[in-house]
Protein backbone atom coordinates (compact mmCIF):
# COMPACT_ATOMS: atom_id res chain seq x y z
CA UNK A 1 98.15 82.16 69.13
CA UNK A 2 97.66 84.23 72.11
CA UNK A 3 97.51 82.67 75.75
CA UNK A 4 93.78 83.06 75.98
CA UNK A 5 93.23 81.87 72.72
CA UNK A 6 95.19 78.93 73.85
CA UNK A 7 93.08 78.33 77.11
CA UNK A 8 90.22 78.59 74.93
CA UNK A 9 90.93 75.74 72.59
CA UNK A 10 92.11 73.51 75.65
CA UNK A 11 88.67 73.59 76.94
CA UNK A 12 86.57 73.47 73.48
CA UNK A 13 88.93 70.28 72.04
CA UNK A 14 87.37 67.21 73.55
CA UNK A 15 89.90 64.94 72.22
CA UNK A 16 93.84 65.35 73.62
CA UNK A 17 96.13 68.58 72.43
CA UNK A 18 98.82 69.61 69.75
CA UNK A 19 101.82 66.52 69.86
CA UNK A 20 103.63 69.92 70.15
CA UNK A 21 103.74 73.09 71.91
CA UNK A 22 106.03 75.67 72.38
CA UNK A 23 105.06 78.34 75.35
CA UNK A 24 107.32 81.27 74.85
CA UNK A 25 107.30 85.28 76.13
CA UNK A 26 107.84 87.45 78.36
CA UNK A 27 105.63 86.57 81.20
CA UNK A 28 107.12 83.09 82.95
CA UNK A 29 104.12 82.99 84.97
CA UNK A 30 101.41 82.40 82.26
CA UNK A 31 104.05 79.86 80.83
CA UNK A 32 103.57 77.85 84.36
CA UNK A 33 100.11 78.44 83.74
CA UNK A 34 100.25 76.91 80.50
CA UNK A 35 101.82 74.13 81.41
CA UNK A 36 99.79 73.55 84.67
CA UNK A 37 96.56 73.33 82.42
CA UNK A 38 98.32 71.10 79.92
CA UNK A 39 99.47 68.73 82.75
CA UNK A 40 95.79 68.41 83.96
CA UNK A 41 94.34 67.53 80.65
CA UNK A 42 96.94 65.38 80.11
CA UNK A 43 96.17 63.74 83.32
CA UNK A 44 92.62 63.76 82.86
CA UNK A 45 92.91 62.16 79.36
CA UNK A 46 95.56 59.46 80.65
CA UNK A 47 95.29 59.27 84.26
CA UNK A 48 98.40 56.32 83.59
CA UNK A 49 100.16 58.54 81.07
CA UNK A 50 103.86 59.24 82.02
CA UNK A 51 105.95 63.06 82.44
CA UNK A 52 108.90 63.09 81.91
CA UNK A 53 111.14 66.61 82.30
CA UNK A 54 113.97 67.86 80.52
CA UNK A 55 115.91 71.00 81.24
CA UNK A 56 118.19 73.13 78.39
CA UNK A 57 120.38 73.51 81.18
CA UNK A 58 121.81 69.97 81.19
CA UNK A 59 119.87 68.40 78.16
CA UNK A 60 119.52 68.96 74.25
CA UNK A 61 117.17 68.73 71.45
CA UNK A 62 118.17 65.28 70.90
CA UNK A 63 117.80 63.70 74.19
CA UNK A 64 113.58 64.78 73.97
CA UNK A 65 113.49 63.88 70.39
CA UNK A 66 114.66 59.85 71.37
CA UNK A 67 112.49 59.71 73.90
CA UNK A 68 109.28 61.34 71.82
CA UNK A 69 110.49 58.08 70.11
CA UNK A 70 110.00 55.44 72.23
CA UNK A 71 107.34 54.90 74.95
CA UNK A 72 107.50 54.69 78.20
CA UNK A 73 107.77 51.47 79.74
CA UNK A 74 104.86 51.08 82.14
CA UNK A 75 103.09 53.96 80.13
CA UNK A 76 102.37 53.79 76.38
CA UNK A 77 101.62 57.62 76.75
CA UNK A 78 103.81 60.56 77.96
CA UNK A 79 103.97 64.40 77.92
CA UNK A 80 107.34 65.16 77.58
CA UNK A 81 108.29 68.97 78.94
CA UNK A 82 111.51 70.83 78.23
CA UNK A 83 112.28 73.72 80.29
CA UNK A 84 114.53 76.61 78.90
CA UNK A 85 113.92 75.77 75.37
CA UNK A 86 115.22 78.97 74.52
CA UNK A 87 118.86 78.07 75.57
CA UNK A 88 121.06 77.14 72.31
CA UNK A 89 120.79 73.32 73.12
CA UNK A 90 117.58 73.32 72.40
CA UNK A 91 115.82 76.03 70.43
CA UNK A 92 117.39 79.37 71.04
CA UNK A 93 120.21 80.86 69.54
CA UNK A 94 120.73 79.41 65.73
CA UNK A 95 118.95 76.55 66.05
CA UNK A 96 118.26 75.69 62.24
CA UNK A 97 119.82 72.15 63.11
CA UNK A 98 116.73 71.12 65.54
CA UNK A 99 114.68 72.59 63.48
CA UNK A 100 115.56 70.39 60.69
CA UNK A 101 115.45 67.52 63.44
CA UNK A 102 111.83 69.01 64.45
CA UNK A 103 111.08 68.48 60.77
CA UNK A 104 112.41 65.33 60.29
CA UNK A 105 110.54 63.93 63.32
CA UNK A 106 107.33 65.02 62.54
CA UNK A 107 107.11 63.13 59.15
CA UNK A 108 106.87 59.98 61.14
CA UNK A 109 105.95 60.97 64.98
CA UNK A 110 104.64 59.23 68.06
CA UNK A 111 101.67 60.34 68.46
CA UNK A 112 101.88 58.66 72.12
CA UNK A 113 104.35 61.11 72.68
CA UNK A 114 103.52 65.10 73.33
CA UNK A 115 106.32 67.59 73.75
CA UNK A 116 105.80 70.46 75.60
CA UNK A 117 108.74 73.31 74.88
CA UNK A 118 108.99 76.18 77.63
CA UNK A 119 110.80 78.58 76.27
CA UNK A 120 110.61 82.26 78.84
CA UNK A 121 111.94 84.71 76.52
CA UNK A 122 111.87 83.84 73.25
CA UNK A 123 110.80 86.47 70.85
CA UNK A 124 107.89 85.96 68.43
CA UNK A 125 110.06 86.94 64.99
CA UNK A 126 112.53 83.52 66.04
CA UNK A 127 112.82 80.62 63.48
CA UNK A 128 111.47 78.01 66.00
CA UNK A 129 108.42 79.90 66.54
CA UNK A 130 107.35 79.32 63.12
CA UNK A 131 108.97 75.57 63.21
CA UNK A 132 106.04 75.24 66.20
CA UNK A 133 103.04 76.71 64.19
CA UNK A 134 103.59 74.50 61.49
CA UNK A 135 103.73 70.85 63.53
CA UNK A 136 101.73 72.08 66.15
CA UNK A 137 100.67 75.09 68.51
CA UNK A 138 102.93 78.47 69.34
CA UNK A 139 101.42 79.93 72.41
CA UNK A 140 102.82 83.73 72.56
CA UNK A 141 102.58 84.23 76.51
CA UNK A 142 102.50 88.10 77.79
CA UNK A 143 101.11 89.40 80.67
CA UNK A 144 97.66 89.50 80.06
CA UNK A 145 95.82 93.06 79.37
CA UNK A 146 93.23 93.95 82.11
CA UNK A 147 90.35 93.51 80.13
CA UNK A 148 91.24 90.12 79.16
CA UNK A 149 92.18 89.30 82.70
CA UNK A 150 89.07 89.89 83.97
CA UNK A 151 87.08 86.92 81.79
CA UNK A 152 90.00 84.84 82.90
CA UNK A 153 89.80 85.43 86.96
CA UNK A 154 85.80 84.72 86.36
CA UNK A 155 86.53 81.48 84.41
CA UNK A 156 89.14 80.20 86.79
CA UNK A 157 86.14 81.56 89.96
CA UNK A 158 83.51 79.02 87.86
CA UNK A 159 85.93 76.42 87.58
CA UNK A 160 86.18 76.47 91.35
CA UNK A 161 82.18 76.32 91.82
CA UNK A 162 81.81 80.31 92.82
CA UNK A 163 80.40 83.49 91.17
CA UNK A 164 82.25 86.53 91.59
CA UNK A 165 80.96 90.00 90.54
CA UNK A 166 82.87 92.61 88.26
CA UNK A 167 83.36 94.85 91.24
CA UNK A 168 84.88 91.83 93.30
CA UNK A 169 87.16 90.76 89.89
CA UNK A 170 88.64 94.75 89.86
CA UNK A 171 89.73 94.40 93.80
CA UNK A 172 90.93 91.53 93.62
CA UNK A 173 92.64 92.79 90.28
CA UNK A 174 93.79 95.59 92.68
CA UNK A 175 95.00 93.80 95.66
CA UNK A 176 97.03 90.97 94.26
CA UNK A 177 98.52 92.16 91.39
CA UNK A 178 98.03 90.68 87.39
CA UNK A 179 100.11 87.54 88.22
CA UNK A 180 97.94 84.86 87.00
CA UNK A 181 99.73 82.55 89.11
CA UNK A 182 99.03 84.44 92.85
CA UNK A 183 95.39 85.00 91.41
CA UNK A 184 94.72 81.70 91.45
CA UNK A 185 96.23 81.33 94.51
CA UNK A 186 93.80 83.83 95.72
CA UNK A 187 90.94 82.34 94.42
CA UNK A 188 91.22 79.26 96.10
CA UNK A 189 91.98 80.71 99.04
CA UNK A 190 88.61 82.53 98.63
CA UNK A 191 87.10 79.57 98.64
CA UNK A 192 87.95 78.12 101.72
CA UNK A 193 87.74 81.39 103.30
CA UNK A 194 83.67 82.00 102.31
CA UNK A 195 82.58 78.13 102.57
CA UNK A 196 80.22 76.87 102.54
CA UNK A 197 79.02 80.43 100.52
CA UNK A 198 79.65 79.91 96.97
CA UNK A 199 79.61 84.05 95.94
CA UNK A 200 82.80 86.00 96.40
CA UNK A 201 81.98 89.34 97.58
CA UNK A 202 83.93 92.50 97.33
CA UNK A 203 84.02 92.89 101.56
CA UNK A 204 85.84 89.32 101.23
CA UNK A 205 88.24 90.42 98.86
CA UNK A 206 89.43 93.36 100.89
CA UNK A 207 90.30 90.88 103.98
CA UNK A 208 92.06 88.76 101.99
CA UNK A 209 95.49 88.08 102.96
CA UNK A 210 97.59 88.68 99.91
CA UNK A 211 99.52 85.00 99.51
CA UNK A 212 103.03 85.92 100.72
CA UNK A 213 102.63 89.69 101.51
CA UNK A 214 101.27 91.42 104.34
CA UNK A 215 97.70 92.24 104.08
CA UNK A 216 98.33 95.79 105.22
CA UNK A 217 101.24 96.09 102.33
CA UNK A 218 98.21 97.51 99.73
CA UNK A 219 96.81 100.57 102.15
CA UNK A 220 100.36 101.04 103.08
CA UNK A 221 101.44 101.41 99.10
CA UNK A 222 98.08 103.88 99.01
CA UNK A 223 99.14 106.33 101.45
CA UNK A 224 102.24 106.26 100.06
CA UNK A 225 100.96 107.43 97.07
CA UNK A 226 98.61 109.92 98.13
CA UNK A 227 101.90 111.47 99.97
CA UNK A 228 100.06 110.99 103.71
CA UNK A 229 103.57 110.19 105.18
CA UNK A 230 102.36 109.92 108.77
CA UNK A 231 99.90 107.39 107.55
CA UNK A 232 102.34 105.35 105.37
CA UNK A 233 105.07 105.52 108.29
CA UNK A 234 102.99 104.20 110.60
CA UNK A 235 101.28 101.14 108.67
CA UNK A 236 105.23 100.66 107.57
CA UNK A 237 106.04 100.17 111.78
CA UNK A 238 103.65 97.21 111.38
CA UNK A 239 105.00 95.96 108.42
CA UNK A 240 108.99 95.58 109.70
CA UNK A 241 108.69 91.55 108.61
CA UNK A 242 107.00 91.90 105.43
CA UNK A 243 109.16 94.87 104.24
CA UNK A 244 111.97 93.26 101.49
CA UNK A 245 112.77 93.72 97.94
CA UNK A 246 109.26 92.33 97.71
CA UNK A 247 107.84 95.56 98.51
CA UNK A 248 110.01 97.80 97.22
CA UNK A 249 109.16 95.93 93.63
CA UNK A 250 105.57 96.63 94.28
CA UNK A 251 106.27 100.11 95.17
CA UNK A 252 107.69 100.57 91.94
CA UNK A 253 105.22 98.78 90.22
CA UNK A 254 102.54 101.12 91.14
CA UNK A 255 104.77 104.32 90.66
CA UNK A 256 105.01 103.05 87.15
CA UNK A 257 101.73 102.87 86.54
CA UNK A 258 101.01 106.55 88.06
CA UNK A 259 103.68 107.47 86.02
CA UNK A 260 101.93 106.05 82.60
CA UNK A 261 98.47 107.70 83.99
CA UNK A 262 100.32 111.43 84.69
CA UNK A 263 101.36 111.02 81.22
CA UNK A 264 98.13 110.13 79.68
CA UNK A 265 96.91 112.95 81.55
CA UNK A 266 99.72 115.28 80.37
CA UNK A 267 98.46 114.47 76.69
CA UNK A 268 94.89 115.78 77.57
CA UNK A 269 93.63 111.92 77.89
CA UNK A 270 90.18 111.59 80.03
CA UNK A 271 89.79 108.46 81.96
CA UNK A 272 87.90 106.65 79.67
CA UNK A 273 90.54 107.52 77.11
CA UNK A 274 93.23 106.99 79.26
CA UNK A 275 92.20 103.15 80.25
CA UNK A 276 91.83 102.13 76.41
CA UNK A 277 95.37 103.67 75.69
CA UNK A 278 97.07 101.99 78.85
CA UNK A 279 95.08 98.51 78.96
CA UNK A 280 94.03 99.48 82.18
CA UNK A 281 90.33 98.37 83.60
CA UNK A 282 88.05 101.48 83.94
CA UNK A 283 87.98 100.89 87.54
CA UNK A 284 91.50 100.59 88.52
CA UNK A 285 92.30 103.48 86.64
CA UNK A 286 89.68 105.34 88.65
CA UNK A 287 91.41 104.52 91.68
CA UNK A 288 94.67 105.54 90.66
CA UNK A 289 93.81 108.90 88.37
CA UNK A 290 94.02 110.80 92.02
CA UNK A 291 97.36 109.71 93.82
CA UNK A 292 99.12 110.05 89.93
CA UNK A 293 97.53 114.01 90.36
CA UNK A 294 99.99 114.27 93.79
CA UNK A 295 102.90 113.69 91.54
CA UNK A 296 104.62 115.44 88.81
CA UNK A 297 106.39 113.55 85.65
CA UNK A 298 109.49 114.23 86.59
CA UNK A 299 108.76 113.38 90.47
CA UNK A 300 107.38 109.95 89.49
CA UNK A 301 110.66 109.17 87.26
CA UNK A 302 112.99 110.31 89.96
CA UNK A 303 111.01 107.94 92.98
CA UNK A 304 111.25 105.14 90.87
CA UNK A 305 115.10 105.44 90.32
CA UNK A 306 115.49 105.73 93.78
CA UNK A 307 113.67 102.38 94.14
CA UNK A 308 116.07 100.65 91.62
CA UNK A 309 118.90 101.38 93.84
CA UNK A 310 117.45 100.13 96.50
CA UNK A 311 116.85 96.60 94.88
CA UNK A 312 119.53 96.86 93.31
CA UNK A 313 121.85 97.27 96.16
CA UNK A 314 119.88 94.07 97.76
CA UNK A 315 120.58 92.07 95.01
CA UNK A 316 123.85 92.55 94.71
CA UNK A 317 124.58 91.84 98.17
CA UNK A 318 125.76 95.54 98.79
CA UNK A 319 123.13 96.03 101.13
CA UNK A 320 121.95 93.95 104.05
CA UNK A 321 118.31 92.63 104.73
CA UNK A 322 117.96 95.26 107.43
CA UNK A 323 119.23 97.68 105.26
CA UNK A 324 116.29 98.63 102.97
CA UNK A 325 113.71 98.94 105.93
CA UNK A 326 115.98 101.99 107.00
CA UNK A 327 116.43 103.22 103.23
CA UNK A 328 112.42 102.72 102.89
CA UNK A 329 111.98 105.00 105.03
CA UNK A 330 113.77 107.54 103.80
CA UNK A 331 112.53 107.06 100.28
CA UNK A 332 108.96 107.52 101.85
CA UNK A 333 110.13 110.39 104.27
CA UNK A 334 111.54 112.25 100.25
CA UNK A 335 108.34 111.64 98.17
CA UNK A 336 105.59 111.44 100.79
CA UNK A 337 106.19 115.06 101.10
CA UNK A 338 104.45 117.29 98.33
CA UNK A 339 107.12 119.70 97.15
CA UNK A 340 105.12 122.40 95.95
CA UNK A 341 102.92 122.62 99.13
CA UNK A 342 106.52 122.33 100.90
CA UNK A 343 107.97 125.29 98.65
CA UNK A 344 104.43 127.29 99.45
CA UNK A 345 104.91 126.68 103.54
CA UNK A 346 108.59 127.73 103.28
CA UNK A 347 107.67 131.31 101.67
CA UNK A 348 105.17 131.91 104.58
């Protein structure tokens, strides 16, 4: 099933969860997610229940398997969580052996006992995928598609006690990013930010700070990409301590996405067109349709590799902290400058 499927049945079943779960994808944040809201029920269920954690780092299928097993000895209920399932200890690699161990367990478990396998990564055509579905739930976790998102970031806003509007859900949408994990962060920062007001408006949304990144980073990452260097230069000056790899991640991030829009535009897409093809909401892709229109294809492929040697040089310790401030700039100072209006002022 897919994540949202998976929230959905969390909150329908009145009664407790699969005895197993296996979280797996691409997207480690919605597998923290995941396990976040399974932690709570479990909590809620059996507020004297005991977790226990396991890691495929130092631990194998074996060790989680004994102590599914037995129960806990204050606690006659646990949730059981093994990180890095997909490592070959536990269920990566060839791992027909724990399957068969899976197997074996299940035709006499403890159903005191629920297993929780977390497993970033892992590919949906893997054995142990379908070893999950058939004693208990696969949860495929991918970054979620815009549309989708947007249900989620109201349900998580209801949860909290507020209302938030469409309009509020796209800038917020906008400003922090489709990590599920600073969303939430965001909404409850919302909340002590309007209280004792219970609706998040759109004005609140554009003060918020972004949780861990300057709240000027956003306007500075637009006037990058509508090429208004003097603007983007100066909001940079005020962002010298929030300027890291951080940035230059996000940077990339949204050339990517102007990149996929200059495309869709390329192929004779309209907007409407354009968002259903990309996942993208209607009015994000509105926002973005003009700065992709100051960039060509080729323009947008060559700024982003540009960026990867910049964060590439960081992470490889070739290049100090101070250094990408200094190379920042010059990446703005190269594509904040139309070419072709350039070329045009050089012929005059």
């Amino acid at each position: 099933m897919y994540f949202d499927d998976f929230v959905g049945k969390l909150k329908k079943d009145k009664g407790d969860f699969a005895n197993l779960i296996l979280l797996f994808g691409d997207s480690e944040s919605v597998i923290s997610e995941g396990l976040r809201l399974l932690k709570e029920k479990f909590k809620t269920a059996h507020t004297d229940g005991l977790v226990q954690v396991f890691d495929g780092l130092e631990h194998n299928i074996d060790d989680i398997l004994t102590a599914a097993q037995s129960s806990g000895l204050f606690s006659t209920t646990q949730l059981l969580v093994f990180k890095n399932a997909q490592k070959d200890t536990c269920l990566g690699g060839r791992s027909e052996k724990a399957q068969e161990k899976l197997k074996d367990y299940f035709q006499n478990p403890n159903m005191d006992s629920y297993m929780v396998f977390l497993a970033p990564g892992m590919k949906k055509t893997v054995g142990a995928v379908k070893a999950a579905e058939k004693n208990g739930w696969a949860v495929q976790c991918g970054d979620m598609p815009e549309w989708k998102l947007t249900a989620w970031v109201k349900q998580q806003a209801q949860g909290l006690g507020l209302s938030i509007s469409e309009e509020s859900v796209q800038w917020l949408i906008q400003k922090v990013g489709t990590d599920i994990a600073y969303l939430q962060r965001s909404l409850e920062q919302l909340a002590d930010y309007i209280y004792p007001s219970k609706a998040i408006l759109p004005e609140q949304v554009k003060e918020l700070s972004v949780p861990g990144v300057e709240s000027e980073i956003f306007p500075f990452i637009d006037a990058v990409c509508m090429r208004q260097t003097d603007k983007a230069l100066q909001m940079m000056g005020r962002l010298q301590d929030g300027v890291d790899t951080g940035t230059t991640m996000m940077l990339y991030g949204r050339m990517k996405e102007l990149l996929s829009i200059a495309a869709a535009k390329a192929a004779g897409m309209s907007q409407s067109e354009a968002a259903e093809k990309l996942g993208l909401h209607p009015f994000r892709l509105k926002n973005l349709w003009d700065q992709s229109g100051q960039f060509t294809v080729d323009e947008l492929k060559q700024a982003m590799k540009d960026l990867i040697h910049i964060q590439a040089g960081v992470v490889t310790g070739r290049l100090t902290k101070t250094v990408p401030v200094v190379l920042l700039e010059w990446w703005v100072l190269k594509w904040g400058r139309n070419k072709l209006a350039a070329s045009a002022a050089s012929r005059r």
